[in-house]
Protein backbone atom coordinates (compact mmCIF):
# COMPACT_ATOMS: atom_id res chain seq x y z
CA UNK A 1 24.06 -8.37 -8.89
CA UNK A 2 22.69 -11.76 -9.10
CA UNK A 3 19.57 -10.96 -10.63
CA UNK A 4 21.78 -8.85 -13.44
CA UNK A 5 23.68 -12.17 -13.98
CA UNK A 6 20.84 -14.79 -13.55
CA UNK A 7 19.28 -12.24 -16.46
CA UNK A 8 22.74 -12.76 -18.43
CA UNK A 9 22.46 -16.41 -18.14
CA UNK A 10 18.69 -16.84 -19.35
CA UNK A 11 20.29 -14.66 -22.63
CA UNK A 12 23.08 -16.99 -23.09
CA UNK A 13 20.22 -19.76 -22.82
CA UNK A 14 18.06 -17.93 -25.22
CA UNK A 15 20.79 -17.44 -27.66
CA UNK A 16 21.36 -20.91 -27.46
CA UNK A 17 18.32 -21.87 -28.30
CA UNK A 18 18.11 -18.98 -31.59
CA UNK A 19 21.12 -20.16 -32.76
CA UNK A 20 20.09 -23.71 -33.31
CA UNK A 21 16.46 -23.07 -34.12
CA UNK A 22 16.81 -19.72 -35.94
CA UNK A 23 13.92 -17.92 -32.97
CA UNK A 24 13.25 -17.35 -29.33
CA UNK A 25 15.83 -15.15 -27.57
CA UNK A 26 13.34 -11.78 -26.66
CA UNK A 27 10.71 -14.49 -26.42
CA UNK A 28 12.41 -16.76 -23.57
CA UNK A 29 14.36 -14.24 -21.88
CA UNK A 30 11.26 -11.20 -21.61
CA UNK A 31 8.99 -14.46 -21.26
CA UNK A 32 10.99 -16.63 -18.56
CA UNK A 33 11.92 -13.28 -16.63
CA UNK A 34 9.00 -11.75 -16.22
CA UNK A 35 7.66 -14.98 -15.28
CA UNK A 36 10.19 -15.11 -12.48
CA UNK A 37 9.77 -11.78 -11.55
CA UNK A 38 13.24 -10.68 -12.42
CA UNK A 39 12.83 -7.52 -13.85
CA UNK A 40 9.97 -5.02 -15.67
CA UNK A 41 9.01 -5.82 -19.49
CA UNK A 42 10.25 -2.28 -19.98
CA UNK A 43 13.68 -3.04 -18.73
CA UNK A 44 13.84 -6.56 -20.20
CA UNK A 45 12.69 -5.21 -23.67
CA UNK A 46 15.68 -2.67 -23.43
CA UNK A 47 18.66 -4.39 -23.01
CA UNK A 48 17.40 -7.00 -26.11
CA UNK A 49 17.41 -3.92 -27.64
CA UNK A 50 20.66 -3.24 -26.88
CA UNK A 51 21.65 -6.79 -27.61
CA UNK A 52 20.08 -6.60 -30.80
CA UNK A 53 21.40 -2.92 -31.96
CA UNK A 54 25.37 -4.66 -31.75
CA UNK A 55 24.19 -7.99 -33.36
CA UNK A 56 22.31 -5.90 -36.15
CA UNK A 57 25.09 -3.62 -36.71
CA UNK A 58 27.88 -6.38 -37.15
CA UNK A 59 25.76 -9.13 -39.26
CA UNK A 60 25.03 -6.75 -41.39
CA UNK A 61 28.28 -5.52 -42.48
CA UNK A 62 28.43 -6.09 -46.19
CA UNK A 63 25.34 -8.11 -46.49
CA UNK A 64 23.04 -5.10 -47.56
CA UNK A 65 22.56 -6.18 -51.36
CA UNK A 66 20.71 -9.04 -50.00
CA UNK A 67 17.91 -7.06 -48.99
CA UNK A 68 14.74 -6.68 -50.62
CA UNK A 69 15.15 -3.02 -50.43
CA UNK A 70 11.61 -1.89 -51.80
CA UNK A 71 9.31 -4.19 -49.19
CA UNK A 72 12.46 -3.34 -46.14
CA UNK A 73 11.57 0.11 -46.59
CA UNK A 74 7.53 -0.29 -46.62
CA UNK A 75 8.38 -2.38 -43.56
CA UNK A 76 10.94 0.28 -41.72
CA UNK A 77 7.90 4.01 -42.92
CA UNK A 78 5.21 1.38 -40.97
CA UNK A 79 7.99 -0.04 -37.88
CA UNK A 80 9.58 3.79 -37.11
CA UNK A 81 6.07 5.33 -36.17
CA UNK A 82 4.29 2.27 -34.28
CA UNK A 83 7.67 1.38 -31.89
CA UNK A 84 7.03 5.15 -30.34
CA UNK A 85 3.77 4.33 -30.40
CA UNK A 86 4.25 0.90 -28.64
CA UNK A 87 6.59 2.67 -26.00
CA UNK A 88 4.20 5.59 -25.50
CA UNK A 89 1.63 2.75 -24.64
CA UNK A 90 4.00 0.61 -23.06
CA UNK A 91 5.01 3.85 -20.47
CA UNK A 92 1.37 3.73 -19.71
CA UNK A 93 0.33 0.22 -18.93
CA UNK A 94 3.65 -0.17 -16.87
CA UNK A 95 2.30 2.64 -14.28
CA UNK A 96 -0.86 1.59 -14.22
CA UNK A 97 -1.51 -1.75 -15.40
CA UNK A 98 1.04 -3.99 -15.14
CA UNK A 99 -0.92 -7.50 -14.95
CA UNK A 100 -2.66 -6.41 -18.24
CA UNK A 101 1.31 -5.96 -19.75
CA UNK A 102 1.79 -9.23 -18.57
CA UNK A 103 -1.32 -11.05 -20.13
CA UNK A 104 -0.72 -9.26 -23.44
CA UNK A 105 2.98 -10.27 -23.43
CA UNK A 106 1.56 -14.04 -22.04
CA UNK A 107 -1.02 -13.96 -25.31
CA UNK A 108 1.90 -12.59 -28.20
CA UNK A 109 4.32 -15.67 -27.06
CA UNK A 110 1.79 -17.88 -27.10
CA UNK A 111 0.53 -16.74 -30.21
CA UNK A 112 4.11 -16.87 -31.85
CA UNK A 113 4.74 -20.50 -30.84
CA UNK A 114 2.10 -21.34 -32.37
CA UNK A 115 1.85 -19.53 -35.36
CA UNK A 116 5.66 -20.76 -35.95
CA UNK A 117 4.25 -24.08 -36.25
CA UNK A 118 1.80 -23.23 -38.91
CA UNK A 119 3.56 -23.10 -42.28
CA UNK A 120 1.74 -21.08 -44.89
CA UNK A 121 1.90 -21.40 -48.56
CA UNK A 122 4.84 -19.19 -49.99
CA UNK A 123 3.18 -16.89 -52.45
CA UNK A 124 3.73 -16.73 -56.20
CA UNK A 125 4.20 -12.95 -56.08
CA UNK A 126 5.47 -10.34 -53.60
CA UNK A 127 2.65 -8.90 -51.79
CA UNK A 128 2.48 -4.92 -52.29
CA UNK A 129 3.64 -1.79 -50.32
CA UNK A 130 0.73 -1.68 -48.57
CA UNK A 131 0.65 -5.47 -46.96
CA UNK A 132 4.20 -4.41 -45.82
CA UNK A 133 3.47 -1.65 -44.42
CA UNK A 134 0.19 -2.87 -42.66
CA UNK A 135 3.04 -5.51 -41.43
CA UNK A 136 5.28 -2.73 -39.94
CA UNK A 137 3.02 -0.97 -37.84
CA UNK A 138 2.25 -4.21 -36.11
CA UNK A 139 5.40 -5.43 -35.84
CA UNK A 140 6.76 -1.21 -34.50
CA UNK A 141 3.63 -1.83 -32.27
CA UNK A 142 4.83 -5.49 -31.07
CA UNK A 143 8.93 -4.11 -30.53
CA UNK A 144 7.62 -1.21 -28.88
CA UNK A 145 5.23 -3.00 -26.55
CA UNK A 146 6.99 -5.92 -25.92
CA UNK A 147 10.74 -5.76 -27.06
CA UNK A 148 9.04 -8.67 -29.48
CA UNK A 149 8.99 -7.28 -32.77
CA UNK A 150 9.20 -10.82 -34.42
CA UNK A 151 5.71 -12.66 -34.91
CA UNK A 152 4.05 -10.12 -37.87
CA UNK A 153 7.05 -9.77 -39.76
CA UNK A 154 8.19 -13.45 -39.61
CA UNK A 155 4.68 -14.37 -40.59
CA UNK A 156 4.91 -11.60 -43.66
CA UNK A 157 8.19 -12.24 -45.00
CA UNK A 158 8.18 -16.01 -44.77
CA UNK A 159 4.99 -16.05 -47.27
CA UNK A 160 7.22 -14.31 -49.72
CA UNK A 161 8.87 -16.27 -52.48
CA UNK A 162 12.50 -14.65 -51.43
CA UNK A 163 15.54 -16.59 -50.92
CA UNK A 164 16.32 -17.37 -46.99
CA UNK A 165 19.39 -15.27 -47.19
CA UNK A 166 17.13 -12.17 -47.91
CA UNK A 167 14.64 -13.25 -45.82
CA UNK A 168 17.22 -13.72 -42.76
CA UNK A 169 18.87 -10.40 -43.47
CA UNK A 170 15.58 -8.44 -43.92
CA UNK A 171 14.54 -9.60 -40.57
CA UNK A 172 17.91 -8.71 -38.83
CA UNK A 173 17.44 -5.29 -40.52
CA UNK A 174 13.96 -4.75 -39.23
CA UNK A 175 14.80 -6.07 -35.67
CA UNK A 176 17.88 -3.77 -35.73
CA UNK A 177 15.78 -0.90 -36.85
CA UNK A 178 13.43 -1.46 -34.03
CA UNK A 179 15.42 -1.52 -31.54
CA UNK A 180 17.54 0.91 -32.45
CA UNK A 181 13.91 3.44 -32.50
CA UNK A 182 13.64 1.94 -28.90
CA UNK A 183 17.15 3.00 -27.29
CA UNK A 184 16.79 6.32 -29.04
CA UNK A 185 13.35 7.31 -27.93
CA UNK A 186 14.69 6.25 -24.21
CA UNK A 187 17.82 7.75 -24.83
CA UNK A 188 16.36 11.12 -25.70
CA UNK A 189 13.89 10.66 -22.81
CA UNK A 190 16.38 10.60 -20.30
CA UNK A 191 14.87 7.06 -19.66
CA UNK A 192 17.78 4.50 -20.44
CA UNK A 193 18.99 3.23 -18.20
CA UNK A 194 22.59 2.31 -16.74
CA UNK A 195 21.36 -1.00 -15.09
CA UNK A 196 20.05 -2.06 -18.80
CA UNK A 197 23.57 -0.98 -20.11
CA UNK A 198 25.32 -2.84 -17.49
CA UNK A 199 23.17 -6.23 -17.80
CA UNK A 200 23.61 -6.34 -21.83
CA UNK A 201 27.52 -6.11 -21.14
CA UNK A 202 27.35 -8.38 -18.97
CA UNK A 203 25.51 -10.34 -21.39
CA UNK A 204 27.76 -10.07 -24.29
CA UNK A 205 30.50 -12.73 -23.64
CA UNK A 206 27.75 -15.09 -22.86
CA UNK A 207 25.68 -14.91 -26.09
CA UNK A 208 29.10 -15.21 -27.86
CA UNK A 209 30.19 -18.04 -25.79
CA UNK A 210 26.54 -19.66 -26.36
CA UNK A 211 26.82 -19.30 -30.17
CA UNK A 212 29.71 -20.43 -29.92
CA UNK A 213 28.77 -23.88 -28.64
CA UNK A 214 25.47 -23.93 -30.38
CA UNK A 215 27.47 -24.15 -33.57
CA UNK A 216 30.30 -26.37 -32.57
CA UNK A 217 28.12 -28.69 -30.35
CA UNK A 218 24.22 -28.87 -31.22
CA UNK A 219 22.63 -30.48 -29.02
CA UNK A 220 22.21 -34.68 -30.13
CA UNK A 221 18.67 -34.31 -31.07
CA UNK A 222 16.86 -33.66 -34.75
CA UNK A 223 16.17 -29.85 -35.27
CA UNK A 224 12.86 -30.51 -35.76
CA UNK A 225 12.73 -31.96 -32.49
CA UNK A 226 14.39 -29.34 -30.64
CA UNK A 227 12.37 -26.56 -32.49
CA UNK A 228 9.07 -28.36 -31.73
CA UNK A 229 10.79 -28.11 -27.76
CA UNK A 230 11.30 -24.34 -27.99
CA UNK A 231 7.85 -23.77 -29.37
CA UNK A 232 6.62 -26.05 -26.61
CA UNK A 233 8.43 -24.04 -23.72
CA UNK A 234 7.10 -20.42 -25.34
CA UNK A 235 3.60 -21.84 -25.36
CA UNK A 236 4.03 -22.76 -21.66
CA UNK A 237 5.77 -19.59 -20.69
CA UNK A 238 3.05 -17.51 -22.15
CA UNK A 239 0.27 -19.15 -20.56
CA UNK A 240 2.16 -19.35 -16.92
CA UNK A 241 2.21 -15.05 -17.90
CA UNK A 242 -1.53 -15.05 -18.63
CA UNK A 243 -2.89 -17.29 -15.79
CA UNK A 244 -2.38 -14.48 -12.63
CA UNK A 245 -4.04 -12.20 -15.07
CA UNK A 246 -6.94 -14.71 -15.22
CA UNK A 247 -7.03 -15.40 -11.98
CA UNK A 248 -7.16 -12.25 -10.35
CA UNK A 249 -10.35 -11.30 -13.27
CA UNK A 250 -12.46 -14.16 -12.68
């Protein structure tokens, strides 16, 4: 039980931190508790998934004409296919090697902090089918793996001249969608299970009550401040996950 609820509280304090900087939850809480050796990626990447499935399902109530729905579904033929995929791998390199998992995962947060700071140049015209497509698969291949999904399509759609509404509402579609592929494939697999289910309820009052204050009470600091501290803390967590790996090569 305190593990569960010391996992509920680094959600609440990733949730903080997405709510006021618009990233980060899978990142900090798979990141900061596989670092602390709370729980497997597997299980961690499940109950975001769970998380993410409700969160999905509710913010996108009524918002569906915002969606690009041409690219979303490019996105969704390339994300379906590559999150079994991801799992199938994921399945594997739990059982057999898990300090590999952990330097991947250590090298996609790292790689997201810093690719967050990078802005690139919004393009004049919508890239085609194909680009999004390309940009499913690795982001299928990312939720799958990781319970990350967010670095390729972030990259992707934020190069696209669409409106942030779209943009935002793509992305919670795509994340839903992914995880959503994840719970079912474990579902049907006899694999999900009722600790994951138990920790994300646990979890839910938390990330409400964390939004909650996010909004109401930021903290009293510029948000490009506190955004350049999130990216900071990813960047650290990742290479605290890749430096056993290292080690133990060298």
């Amino acid at each position: 039980m305190p593990t569960t609820l010391l996992i509920a509280l680094i959600i609440g304090l990733g949730t903080y931190f997405q709510t006021v900087t618009g990233f980060g939850l899978a990142m900090i809480v798979i990141g900061l508790s596989s670092l602390l050796k709370l729980a497997p990626v597997a299980f961690l990447a499940t109950v975001i998934s769970l998380l993410t499935v409700v969160n999905g399902t509710v913010a996108l109530r009524g918002k569906r004409h915002l969606i690009h729905w041409p690219a979303a579904r490019a996105v969704l033929a390339g994300v379906v296919p590559s999150t079994v995929a991801g799992l199938m791998l994921l399945d594997y390199l739990s059982s057999q090697a898990s300090l590999l998992l952990e330097f991947l995962l250590g090298l996609v947060i790292i790689y997201s902090g810093v690719s967050y700071c990078l802005k690139s140049p919004v393009r004049a015209h919508m890239s085609g089918a194909a680009s999004f497509f390309a940009s499913g698969v690795l982001t299928g291949l990312c939720g799958g793996l990781f319970g990350i999904p967010g670095p390729p399509i972030i990259f992707q759609l934020y190069r696209q001249p669409l409106e942030f509404p779209t943009v935002r509402h793509m992305l919670l579609l795509i994340f839903s969608a992914t995880s959503a592929v994840r719970c079912l494939h474990e579902l049907l697999k006899g694999t999900l299970q009722t600790q994951a289910l138990w920790t994300a309820a646990i979890a839910v009052p938390l990330v409400m009550a964390a939004t909650w204050v996010a909004q109401r009470h930021p903290p009293p600091v510029r948000p490009a401040t506190l955004q350049r501290l999130t990216l900071l803390i990813l960047v650290l967590i990742g290479v605290s996950l890749c430096l056993p790996a290292l080690k133990a090569w060298l």
